[in-house]
N, C-alpha and C. Protein backbone atom coordinates (compact mmCIF):
# COMPACT_ATOMS: atom_id res chain seq x y z
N UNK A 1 4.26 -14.71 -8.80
CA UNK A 1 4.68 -13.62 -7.94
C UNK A 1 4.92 -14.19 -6.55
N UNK A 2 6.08 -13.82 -5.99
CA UNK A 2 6.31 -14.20 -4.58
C UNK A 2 5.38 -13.95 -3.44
N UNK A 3 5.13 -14.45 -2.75
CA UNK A 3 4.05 -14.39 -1.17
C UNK A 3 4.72 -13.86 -0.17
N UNK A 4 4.79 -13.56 0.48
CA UNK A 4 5.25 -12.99 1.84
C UNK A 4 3.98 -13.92 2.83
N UNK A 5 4.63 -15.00 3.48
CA UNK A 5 3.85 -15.98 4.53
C UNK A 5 4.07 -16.12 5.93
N UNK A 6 3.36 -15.36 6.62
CA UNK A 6 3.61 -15.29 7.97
C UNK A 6 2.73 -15.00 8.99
N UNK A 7 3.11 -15.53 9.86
CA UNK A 7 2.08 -16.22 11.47
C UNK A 7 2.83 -15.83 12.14
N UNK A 8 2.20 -15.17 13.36
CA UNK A 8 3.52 -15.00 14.58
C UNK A 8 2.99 -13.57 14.99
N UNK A 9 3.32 -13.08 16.41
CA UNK A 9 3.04 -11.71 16.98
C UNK A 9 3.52 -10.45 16.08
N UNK A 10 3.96 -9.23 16.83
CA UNK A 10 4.08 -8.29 16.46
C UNK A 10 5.77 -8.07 16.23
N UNK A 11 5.87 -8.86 17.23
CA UNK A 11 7.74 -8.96 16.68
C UNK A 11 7.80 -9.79 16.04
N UNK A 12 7.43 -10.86 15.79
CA UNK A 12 7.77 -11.92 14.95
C UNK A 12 7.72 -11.13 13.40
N UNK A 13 6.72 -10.49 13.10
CA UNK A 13 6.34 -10.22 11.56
C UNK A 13 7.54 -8.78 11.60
N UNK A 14 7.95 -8.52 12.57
CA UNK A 14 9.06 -7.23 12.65
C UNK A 14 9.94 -7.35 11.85
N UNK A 15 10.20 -9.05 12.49
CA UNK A 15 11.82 -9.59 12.11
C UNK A 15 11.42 -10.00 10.44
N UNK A 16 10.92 -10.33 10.27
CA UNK A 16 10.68 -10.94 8.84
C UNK A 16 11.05 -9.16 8.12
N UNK A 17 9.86 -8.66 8.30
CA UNK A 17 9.53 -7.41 7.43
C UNK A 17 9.98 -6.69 7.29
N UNK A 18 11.24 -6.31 8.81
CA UNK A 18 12.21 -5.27 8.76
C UNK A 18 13.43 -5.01 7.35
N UNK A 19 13.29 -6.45 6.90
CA UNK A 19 14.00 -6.53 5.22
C UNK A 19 13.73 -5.26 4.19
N UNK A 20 11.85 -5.05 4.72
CA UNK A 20 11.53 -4.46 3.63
C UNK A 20 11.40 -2.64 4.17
N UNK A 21 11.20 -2.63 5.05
CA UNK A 21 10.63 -1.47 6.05
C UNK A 21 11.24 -1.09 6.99
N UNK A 22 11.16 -0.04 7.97
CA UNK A 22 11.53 -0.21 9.44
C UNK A 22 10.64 -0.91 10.06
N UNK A 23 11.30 -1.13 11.67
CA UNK A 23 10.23 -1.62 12.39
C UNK A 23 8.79 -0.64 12.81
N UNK A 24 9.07 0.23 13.09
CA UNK A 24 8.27 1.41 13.44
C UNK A 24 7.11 0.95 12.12
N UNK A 25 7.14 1.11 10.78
CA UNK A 25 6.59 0.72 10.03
C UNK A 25 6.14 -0.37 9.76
N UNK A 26 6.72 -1.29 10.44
CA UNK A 26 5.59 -2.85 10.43
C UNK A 26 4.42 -2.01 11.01
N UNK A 27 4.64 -1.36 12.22
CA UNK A 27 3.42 -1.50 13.28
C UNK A 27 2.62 -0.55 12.13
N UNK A 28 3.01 0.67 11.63
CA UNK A 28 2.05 1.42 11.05
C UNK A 28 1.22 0.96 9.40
N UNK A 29 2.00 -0.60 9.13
CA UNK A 29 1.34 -1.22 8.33
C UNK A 29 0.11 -2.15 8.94
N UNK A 30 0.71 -2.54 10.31
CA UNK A 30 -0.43 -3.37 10.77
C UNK A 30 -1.90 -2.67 11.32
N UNK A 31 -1.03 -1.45 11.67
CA UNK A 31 -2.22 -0.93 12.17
C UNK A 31 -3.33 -0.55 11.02
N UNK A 32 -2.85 -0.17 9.60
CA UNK A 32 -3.90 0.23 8.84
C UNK A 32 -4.08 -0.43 7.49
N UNK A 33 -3.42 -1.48 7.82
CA UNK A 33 -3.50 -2.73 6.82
C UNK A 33 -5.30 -3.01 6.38
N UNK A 34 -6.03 -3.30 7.47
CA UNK A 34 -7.52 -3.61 7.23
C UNK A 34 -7.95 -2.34 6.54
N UNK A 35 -8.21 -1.01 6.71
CA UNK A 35 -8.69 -0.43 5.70
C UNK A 35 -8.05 0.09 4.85
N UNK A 36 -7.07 -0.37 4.21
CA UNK A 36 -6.46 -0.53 2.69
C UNK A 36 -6.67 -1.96 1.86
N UNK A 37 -7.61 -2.97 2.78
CA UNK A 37 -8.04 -4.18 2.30
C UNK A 37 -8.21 -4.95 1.29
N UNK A 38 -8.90 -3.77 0.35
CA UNK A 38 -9.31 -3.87 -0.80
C UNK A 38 -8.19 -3.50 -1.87
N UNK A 39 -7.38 -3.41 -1.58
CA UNK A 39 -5.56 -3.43 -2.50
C UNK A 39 -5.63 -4.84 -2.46
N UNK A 40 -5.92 -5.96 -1.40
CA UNK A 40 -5.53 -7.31 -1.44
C UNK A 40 -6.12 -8.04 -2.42
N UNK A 41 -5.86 -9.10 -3.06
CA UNK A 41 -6.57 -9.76 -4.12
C UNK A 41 -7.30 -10.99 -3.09
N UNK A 42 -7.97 -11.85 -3.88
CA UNK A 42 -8.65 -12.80 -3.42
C UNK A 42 -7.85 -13.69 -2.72
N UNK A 43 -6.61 -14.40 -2.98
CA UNK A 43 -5.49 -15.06 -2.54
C UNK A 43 -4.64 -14.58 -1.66
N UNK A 44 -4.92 -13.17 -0.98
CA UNK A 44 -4.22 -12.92 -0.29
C UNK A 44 -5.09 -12.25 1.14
N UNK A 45 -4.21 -12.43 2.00
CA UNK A 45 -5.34 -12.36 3.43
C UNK A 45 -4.47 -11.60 4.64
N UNK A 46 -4.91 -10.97 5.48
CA UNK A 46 -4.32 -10.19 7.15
C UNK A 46 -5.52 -10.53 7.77
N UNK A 47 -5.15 -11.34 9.05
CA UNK A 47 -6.18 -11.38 9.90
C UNK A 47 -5.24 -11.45 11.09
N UNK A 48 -6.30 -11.45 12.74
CA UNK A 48 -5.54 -11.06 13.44
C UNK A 48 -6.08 -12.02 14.33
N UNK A 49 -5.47 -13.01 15.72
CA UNK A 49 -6.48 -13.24 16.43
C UNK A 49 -5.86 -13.25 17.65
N UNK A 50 -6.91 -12.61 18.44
CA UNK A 50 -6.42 -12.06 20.18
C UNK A 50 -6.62 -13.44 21.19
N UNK A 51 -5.92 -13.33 21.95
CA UNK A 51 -5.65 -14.77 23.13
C UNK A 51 -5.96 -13.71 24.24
N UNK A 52 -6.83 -14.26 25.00
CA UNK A 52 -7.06 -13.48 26.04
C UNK A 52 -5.91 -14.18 27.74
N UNK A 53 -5.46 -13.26 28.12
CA UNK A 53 -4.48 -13.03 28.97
C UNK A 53 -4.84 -14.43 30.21
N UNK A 54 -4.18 -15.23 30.70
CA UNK A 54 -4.71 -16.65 31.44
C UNK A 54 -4.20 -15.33 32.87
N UNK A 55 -4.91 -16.17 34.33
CA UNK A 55 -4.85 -15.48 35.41
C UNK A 55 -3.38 -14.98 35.91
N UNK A 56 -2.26 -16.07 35.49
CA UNK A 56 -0.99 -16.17 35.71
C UNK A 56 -0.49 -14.97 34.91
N UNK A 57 -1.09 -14.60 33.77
CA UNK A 57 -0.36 -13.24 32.91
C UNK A 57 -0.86 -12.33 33.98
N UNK A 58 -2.09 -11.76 34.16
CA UNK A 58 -2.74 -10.69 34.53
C UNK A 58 -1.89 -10.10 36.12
N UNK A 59 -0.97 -11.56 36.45
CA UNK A 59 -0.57 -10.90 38.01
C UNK A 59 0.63 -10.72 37.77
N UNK A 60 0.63 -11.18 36.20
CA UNK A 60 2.73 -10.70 36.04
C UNK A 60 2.68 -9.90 34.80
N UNK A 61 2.06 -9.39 35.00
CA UNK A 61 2.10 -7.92 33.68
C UNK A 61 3.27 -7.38 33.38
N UNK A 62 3.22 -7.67 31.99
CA UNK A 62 4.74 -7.32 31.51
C UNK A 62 4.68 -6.00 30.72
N UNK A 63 5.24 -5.23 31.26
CA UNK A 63 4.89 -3.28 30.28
C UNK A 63 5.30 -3.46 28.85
N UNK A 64 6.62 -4.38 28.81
CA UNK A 64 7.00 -4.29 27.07
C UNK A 64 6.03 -5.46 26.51
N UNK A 65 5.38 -6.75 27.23
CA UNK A 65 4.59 -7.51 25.95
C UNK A 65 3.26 -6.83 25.90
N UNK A 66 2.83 -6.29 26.92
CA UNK A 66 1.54 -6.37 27.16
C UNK A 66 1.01 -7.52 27.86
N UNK A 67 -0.49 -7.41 27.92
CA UNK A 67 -1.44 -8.63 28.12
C UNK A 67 -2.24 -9.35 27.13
N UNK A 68 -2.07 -10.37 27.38
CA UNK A 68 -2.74 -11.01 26.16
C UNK A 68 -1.94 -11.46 24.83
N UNK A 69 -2.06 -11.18 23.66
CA UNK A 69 -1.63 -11.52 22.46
C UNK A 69 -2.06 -11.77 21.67
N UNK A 70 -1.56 -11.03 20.69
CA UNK A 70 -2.41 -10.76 19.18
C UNK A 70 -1.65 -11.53 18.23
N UNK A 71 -2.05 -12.40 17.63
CA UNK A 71 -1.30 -13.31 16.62
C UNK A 71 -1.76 -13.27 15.06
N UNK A 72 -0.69 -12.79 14.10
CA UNK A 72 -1.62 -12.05 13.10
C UNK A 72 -0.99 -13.10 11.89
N UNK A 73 -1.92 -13.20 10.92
CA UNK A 73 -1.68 -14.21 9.99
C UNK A 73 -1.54 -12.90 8.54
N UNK A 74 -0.49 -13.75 7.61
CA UNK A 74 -0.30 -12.40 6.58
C UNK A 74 0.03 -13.67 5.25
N UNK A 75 -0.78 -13.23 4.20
CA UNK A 75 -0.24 -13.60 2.97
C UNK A 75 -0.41 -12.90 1.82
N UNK A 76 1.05 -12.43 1.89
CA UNK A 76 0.74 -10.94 0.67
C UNK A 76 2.05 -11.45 -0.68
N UNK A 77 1.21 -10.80 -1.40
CA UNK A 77 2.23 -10.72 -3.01
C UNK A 77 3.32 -9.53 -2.30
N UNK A 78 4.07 -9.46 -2.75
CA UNK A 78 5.54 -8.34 -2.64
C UNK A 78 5.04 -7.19 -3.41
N UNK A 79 4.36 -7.60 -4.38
CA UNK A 79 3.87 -6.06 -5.31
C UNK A 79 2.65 -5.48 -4.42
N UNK A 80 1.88 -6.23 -3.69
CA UNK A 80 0.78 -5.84 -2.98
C UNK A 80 1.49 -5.12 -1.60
N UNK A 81 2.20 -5.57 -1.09
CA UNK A 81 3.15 -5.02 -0.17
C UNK A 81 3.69 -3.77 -0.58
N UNK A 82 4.13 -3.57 -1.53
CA UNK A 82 4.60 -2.60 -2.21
C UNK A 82 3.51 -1.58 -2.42
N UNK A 83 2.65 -1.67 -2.86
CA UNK A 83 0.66 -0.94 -2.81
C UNK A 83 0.61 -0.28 -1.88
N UNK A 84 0.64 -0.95 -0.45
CA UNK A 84 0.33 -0.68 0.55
C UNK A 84 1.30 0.54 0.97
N UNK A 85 2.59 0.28 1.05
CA UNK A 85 3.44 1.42 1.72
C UNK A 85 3.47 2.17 0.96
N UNK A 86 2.97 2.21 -0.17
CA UNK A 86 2.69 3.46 -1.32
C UNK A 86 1.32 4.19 -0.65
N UNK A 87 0.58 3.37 -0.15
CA UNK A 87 -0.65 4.00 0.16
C UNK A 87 -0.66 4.44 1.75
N UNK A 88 0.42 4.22 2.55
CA UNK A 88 0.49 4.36 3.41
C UNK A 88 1.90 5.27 3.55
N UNK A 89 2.19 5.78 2.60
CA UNK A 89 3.61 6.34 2.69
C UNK A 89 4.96 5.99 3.35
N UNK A 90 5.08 4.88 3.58
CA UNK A 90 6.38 4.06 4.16
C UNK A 90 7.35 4.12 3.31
N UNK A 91 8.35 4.29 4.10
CA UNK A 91 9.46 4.06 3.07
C UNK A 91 10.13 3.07 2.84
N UNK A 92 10.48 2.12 1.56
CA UNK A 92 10.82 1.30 1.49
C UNK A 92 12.45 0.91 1.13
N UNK A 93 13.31 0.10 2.30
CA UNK A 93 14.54 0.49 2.05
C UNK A 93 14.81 0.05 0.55
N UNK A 94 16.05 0.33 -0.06
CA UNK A 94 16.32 0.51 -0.86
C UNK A 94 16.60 -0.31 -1.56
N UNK A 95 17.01 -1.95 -1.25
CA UNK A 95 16.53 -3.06 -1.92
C UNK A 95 15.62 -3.53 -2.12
N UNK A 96 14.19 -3.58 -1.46
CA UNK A 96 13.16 -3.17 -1.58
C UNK A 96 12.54 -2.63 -3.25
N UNK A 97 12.52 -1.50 -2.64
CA UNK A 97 12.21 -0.59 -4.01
C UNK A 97 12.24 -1.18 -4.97
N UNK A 98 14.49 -1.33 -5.44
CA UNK A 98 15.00 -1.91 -6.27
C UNK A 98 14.14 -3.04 -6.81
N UNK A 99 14.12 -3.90 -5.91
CA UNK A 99 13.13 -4.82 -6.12
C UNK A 99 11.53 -4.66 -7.01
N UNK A 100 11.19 -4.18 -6.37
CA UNK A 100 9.85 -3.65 -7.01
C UNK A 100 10.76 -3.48 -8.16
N UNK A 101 11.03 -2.27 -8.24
CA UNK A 101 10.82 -1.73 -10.07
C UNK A 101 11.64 -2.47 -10.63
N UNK A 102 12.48 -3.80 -10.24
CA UNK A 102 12.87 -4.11 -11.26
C UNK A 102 11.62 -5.28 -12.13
N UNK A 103 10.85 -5.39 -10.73
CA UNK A 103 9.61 -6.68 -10.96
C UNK A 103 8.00 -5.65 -12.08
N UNK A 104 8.08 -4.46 -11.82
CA UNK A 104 7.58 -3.79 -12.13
C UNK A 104 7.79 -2.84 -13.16
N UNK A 105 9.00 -2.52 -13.69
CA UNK A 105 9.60 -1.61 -14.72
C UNK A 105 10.47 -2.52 -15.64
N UNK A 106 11.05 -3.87 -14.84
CA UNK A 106 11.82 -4.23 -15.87
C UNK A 106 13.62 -3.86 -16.07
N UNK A 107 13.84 -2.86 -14.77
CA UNK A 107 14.70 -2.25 -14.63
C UNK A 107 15.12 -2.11 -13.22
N UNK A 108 16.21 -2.28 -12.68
CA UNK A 108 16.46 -2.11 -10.90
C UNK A 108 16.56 -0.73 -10.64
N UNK A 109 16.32 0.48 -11.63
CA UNK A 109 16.34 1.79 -10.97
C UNK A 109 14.93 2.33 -10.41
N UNK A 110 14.84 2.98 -9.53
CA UNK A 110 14.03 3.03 -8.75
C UNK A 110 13.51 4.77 -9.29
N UNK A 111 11.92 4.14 -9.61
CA UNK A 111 11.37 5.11 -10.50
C UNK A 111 11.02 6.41 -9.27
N UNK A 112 10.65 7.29 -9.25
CA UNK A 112 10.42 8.15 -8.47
C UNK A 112 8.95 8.72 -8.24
N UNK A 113 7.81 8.82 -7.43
CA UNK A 113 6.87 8.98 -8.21
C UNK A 113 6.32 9.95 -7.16
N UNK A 114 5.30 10.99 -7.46
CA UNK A 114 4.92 12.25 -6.39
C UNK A 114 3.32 11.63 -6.10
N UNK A 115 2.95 12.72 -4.88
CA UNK A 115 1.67 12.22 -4.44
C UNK A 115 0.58 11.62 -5.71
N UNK A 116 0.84 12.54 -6.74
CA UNK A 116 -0.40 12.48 -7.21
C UNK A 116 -0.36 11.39 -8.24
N UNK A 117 0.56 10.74 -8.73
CA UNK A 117 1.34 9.74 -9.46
C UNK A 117 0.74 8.65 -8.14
N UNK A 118 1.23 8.50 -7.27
CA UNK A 118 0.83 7.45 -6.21
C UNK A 118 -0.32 7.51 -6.12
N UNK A 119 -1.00 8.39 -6.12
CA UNK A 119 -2.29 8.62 -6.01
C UNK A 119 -3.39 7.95 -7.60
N UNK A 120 -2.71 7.85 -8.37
CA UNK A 120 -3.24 7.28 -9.38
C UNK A 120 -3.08 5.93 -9.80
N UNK A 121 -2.16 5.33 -9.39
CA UNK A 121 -1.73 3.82 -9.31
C UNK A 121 -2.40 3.28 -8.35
N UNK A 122 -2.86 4.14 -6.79
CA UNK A 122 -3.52 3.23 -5.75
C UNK A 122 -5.01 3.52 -6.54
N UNK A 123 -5.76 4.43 -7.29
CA UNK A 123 -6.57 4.52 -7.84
C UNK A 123 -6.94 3.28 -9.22
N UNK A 124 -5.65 3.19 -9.59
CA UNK A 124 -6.48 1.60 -10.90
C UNK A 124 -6.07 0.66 -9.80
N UNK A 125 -5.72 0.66 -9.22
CA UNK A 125 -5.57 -0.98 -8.38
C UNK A 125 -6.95 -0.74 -7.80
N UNK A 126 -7.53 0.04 -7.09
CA UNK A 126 -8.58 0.15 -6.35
C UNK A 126 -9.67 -0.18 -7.50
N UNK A 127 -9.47 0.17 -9.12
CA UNK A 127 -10.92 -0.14 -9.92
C UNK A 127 -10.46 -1.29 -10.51
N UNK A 128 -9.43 -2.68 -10.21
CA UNK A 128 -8.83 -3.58 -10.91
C UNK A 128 -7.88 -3.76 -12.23
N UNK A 129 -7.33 -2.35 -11.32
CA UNK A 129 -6.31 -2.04 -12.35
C UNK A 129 -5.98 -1.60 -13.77
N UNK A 130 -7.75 -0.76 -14.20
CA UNK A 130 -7.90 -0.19 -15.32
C UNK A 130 -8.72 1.00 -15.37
N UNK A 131 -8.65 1.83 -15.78
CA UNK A 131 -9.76 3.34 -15.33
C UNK A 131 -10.25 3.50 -16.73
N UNK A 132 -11.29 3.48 -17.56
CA UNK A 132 -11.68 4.60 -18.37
C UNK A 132 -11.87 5.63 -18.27
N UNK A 133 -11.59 6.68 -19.27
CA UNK A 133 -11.57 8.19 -18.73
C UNK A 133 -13.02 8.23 -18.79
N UNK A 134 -13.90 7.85 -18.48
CA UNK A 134 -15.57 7.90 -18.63
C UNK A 134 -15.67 7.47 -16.79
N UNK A 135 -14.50 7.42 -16.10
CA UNK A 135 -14.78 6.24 -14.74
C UNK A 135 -14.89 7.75 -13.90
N UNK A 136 -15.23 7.71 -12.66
CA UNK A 136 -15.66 8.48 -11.97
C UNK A 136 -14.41 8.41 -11.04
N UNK A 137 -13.52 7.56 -10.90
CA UNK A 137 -12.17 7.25 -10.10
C UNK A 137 -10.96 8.02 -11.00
N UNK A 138 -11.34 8.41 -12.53
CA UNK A 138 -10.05 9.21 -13.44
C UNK A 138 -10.06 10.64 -13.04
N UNK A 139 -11.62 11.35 -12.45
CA UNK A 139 -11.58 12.31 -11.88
C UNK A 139 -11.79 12.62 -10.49
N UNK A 140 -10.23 13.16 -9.77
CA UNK A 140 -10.04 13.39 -8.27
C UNK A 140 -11.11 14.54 -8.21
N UNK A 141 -11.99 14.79 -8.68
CA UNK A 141 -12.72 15.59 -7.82
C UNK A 141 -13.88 15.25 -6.83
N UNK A 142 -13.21 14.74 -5.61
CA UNK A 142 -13.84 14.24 -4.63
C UNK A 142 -12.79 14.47 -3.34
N UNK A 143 -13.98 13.49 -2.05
CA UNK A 143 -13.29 13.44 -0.81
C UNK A 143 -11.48 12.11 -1.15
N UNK A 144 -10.65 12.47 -0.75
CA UNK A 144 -9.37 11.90 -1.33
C UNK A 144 -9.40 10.56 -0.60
N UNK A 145 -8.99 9.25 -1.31
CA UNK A 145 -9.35 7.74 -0.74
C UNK A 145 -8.21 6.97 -0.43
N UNK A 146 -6.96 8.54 -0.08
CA UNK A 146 -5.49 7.99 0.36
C UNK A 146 -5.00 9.10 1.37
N UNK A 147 -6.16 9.21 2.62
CA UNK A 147 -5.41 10.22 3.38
C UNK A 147 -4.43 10.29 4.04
N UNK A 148 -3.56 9.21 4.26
CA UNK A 148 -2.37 8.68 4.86
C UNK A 148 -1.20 9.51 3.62
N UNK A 149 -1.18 9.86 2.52
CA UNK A 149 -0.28 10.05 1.82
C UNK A 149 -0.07 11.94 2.28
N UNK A 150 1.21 12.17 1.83
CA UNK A 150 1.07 13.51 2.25
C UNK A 150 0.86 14.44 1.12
N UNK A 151 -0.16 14.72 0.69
CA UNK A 151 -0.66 15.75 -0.24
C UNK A 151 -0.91 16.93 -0.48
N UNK A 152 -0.15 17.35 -1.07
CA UNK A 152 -0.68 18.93 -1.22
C UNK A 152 -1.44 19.22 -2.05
N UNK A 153 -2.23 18.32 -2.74
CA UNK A 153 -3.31 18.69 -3.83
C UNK A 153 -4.68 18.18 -3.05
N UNK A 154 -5.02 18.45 -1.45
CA UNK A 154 -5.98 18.12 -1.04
C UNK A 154 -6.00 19.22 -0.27
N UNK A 155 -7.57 19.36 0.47
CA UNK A 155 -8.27 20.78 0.92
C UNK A 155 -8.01 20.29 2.32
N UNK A 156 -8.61 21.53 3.37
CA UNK A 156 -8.40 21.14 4.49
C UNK A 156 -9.72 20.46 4.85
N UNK A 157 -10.37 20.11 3.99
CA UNK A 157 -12.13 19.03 4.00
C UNK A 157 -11.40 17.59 3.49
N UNK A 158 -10.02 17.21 3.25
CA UNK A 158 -9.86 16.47 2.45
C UNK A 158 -10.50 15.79 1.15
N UNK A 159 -11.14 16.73 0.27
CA UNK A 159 -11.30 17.18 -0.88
C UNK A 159 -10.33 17.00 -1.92
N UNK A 160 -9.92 16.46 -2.81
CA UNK A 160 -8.60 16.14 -4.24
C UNK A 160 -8.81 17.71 -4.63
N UNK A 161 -7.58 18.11 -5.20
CA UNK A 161 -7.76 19.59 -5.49
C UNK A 161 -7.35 19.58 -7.30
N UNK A 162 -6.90 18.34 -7.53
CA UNK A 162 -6.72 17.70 -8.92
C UNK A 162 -7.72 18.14 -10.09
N UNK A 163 -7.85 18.77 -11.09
CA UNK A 163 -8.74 18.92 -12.15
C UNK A 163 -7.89 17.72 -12.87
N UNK A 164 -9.19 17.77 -13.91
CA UNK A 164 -9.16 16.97 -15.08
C UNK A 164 -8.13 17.21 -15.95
N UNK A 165 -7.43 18.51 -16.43
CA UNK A 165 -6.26 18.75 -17.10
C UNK A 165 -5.34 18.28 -16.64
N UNK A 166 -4.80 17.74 -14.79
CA UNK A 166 -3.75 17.93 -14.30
C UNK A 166 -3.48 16.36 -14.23
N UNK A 167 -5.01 15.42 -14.37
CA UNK A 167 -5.15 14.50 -14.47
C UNK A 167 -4.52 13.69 -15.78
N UNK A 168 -4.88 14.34 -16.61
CA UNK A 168 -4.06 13.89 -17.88
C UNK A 168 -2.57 14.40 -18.51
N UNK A 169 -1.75 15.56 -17.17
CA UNK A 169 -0.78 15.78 -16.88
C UNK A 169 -0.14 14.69 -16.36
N UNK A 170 -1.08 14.06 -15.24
CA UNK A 170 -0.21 12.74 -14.55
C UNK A 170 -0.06 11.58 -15.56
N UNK A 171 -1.47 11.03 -16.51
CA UNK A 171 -1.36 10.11 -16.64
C UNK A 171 0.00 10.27 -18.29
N UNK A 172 0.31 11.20 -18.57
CA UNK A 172 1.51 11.97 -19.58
C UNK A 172 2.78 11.21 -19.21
N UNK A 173 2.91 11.85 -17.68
CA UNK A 173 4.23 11.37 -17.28
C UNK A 173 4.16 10.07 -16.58
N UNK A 174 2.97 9.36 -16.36
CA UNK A 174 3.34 7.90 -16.06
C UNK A 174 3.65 6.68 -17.34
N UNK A 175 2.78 7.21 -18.03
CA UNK A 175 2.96 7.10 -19.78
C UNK A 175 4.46 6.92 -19.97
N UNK A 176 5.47 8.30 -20.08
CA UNK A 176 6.53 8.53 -19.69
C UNK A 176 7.49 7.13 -19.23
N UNK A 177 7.10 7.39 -17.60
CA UNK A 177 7.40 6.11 -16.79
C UNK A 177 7.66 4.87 -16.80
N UNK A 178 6.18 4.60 -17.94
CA UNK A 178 6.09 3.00 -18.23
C UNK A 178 5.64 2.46 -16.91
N UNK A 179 4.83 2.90 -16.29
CA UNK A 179 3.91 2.48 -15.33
C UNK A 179 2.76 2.20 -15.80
N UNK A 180 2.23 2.63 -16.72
CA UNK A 180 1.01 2.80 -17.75
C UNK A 180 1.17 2.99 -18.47
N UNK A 181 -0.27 2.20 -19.24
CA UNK A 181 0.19 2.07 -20.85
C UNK A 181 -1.50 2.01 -21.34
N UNK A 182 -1.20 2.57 -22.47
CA UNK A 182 -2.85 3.60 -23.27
C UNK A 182 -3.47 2.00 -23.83
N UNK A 183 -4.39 1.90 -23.50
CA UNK A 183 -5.14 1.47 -25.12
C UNK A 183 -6.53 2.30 -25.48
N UNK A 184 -6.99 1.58 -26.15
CA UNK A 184 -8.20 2.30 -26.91
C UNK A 184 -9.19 2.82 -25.84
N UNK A 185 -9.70 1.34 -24.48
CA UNK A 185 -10.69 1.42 -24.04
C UNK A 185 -10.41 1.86 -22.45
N UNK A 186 -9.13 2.37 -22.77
CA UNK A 186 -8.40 2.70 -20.72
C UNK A 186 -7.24 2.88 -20.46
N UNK A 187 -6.93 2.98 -19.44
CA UNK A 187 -5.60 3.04 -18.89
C UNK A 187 -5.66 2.01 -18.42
N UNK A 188 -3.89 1.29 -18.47
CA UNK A 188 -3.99 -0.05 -16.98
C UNK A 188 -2.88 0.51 -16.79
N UNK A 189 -2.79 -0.17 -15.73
CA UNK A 189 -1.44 -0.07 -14.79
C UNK A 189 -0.50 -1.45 -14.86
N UNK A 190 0.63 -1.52 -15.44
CA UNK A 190 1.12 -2.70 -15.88
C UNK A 190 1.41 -3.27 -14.37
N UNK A 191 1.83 -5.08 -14.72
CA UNK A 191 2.76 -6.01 -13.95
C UNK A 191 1.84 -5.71 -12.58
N UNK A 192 1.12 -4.56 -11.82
CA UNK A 192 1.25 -5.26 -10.45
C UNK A 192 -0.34 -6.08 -10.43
């Protein structure tokens, strides 16, 4: 699977990423990249590290860089990239996507999928990419662990408003999809 490898400020990772995203959306990936963390696998890493501003910055303050500088290190899979703006609701332009599902479906049409469908794919990636219906993650009845997505099956406590029937409504039409696929002892979530 391809890496996405990059060092460099906040514009630097702009220019790279804007391929996949807007810019506006780098920043709202960077900003909430760390607590979606646990989407990342072991081989893959975001870290960030701040340079504190020398005396010569502080008397020539620049309004568009700021002070200082944040230099952020990134090594992500493209499907993990793909995780993320699912879990963060970004939109991904349209080669992009393509991309994904063709790496993911097998096909360059770009599958379509609603909150609660997204909501269940960031759910087996979050248990390693397999749920038994015995798992406590197959039933949304809890506080919801994707509040960035825009949901209408959540309370104003952010609460999942999902039963167990509607649950095996979703996992029907991902079935469907070919996003998932049954066996005896679970669901997985193919390819990512």
């Amino acid at each position: 699977m391809d890496n996405i490898k990059l060092s460099g400020n906040i514009s630097d990772l702009s220019e790279h990423l804007v391929e996949y995203m807007s810019r506006n959306d780098v920043e709202i990936l960077i900003d909430y990249i760390d607590e979606y963390s646990f989407l990342l696998s072991d081989d893959e890493y975001f870290h960030s590290d701040y340079t504190t501003p020398s005396e010569k910055q502080l008397n020539h303050f620049d309004l568009t860089g700021g002070v200082g500088n944040s230099i952020y290190h990134l090594n992500i899979k493209k499907t993990t990239l793909a995780l993320l703006c699912l879990a963060l609701d970004i939109y991904l332009t349209r080669g992009f996507a393509t991309f994904i599902s063709t790496i993911v479906f097998g096909s360059p049409e770009v599958i379509k999928l609603d909150d609660k469908e997204k909501c269940f794919i960031l759910r087996l990636k979050l248990n390693k990419n397999s749920i038994s219906r015995d798992d406590e993650l197959f039933n949304f009845q809890e506080k919801c662990l994707f509040r960035e997505l825009r949901c209408k099956h959540r309370d104003e406590d952010d609460n999942c408003q999902l039963s167990e029937n509607r649950t095996e409504e979703i996992v029907e039409d991902l079935l469907l999809k070919r996003v998932v696929h049954l066996s005896n002892d679970g669901i997985y979530y193919t390819k990512f």
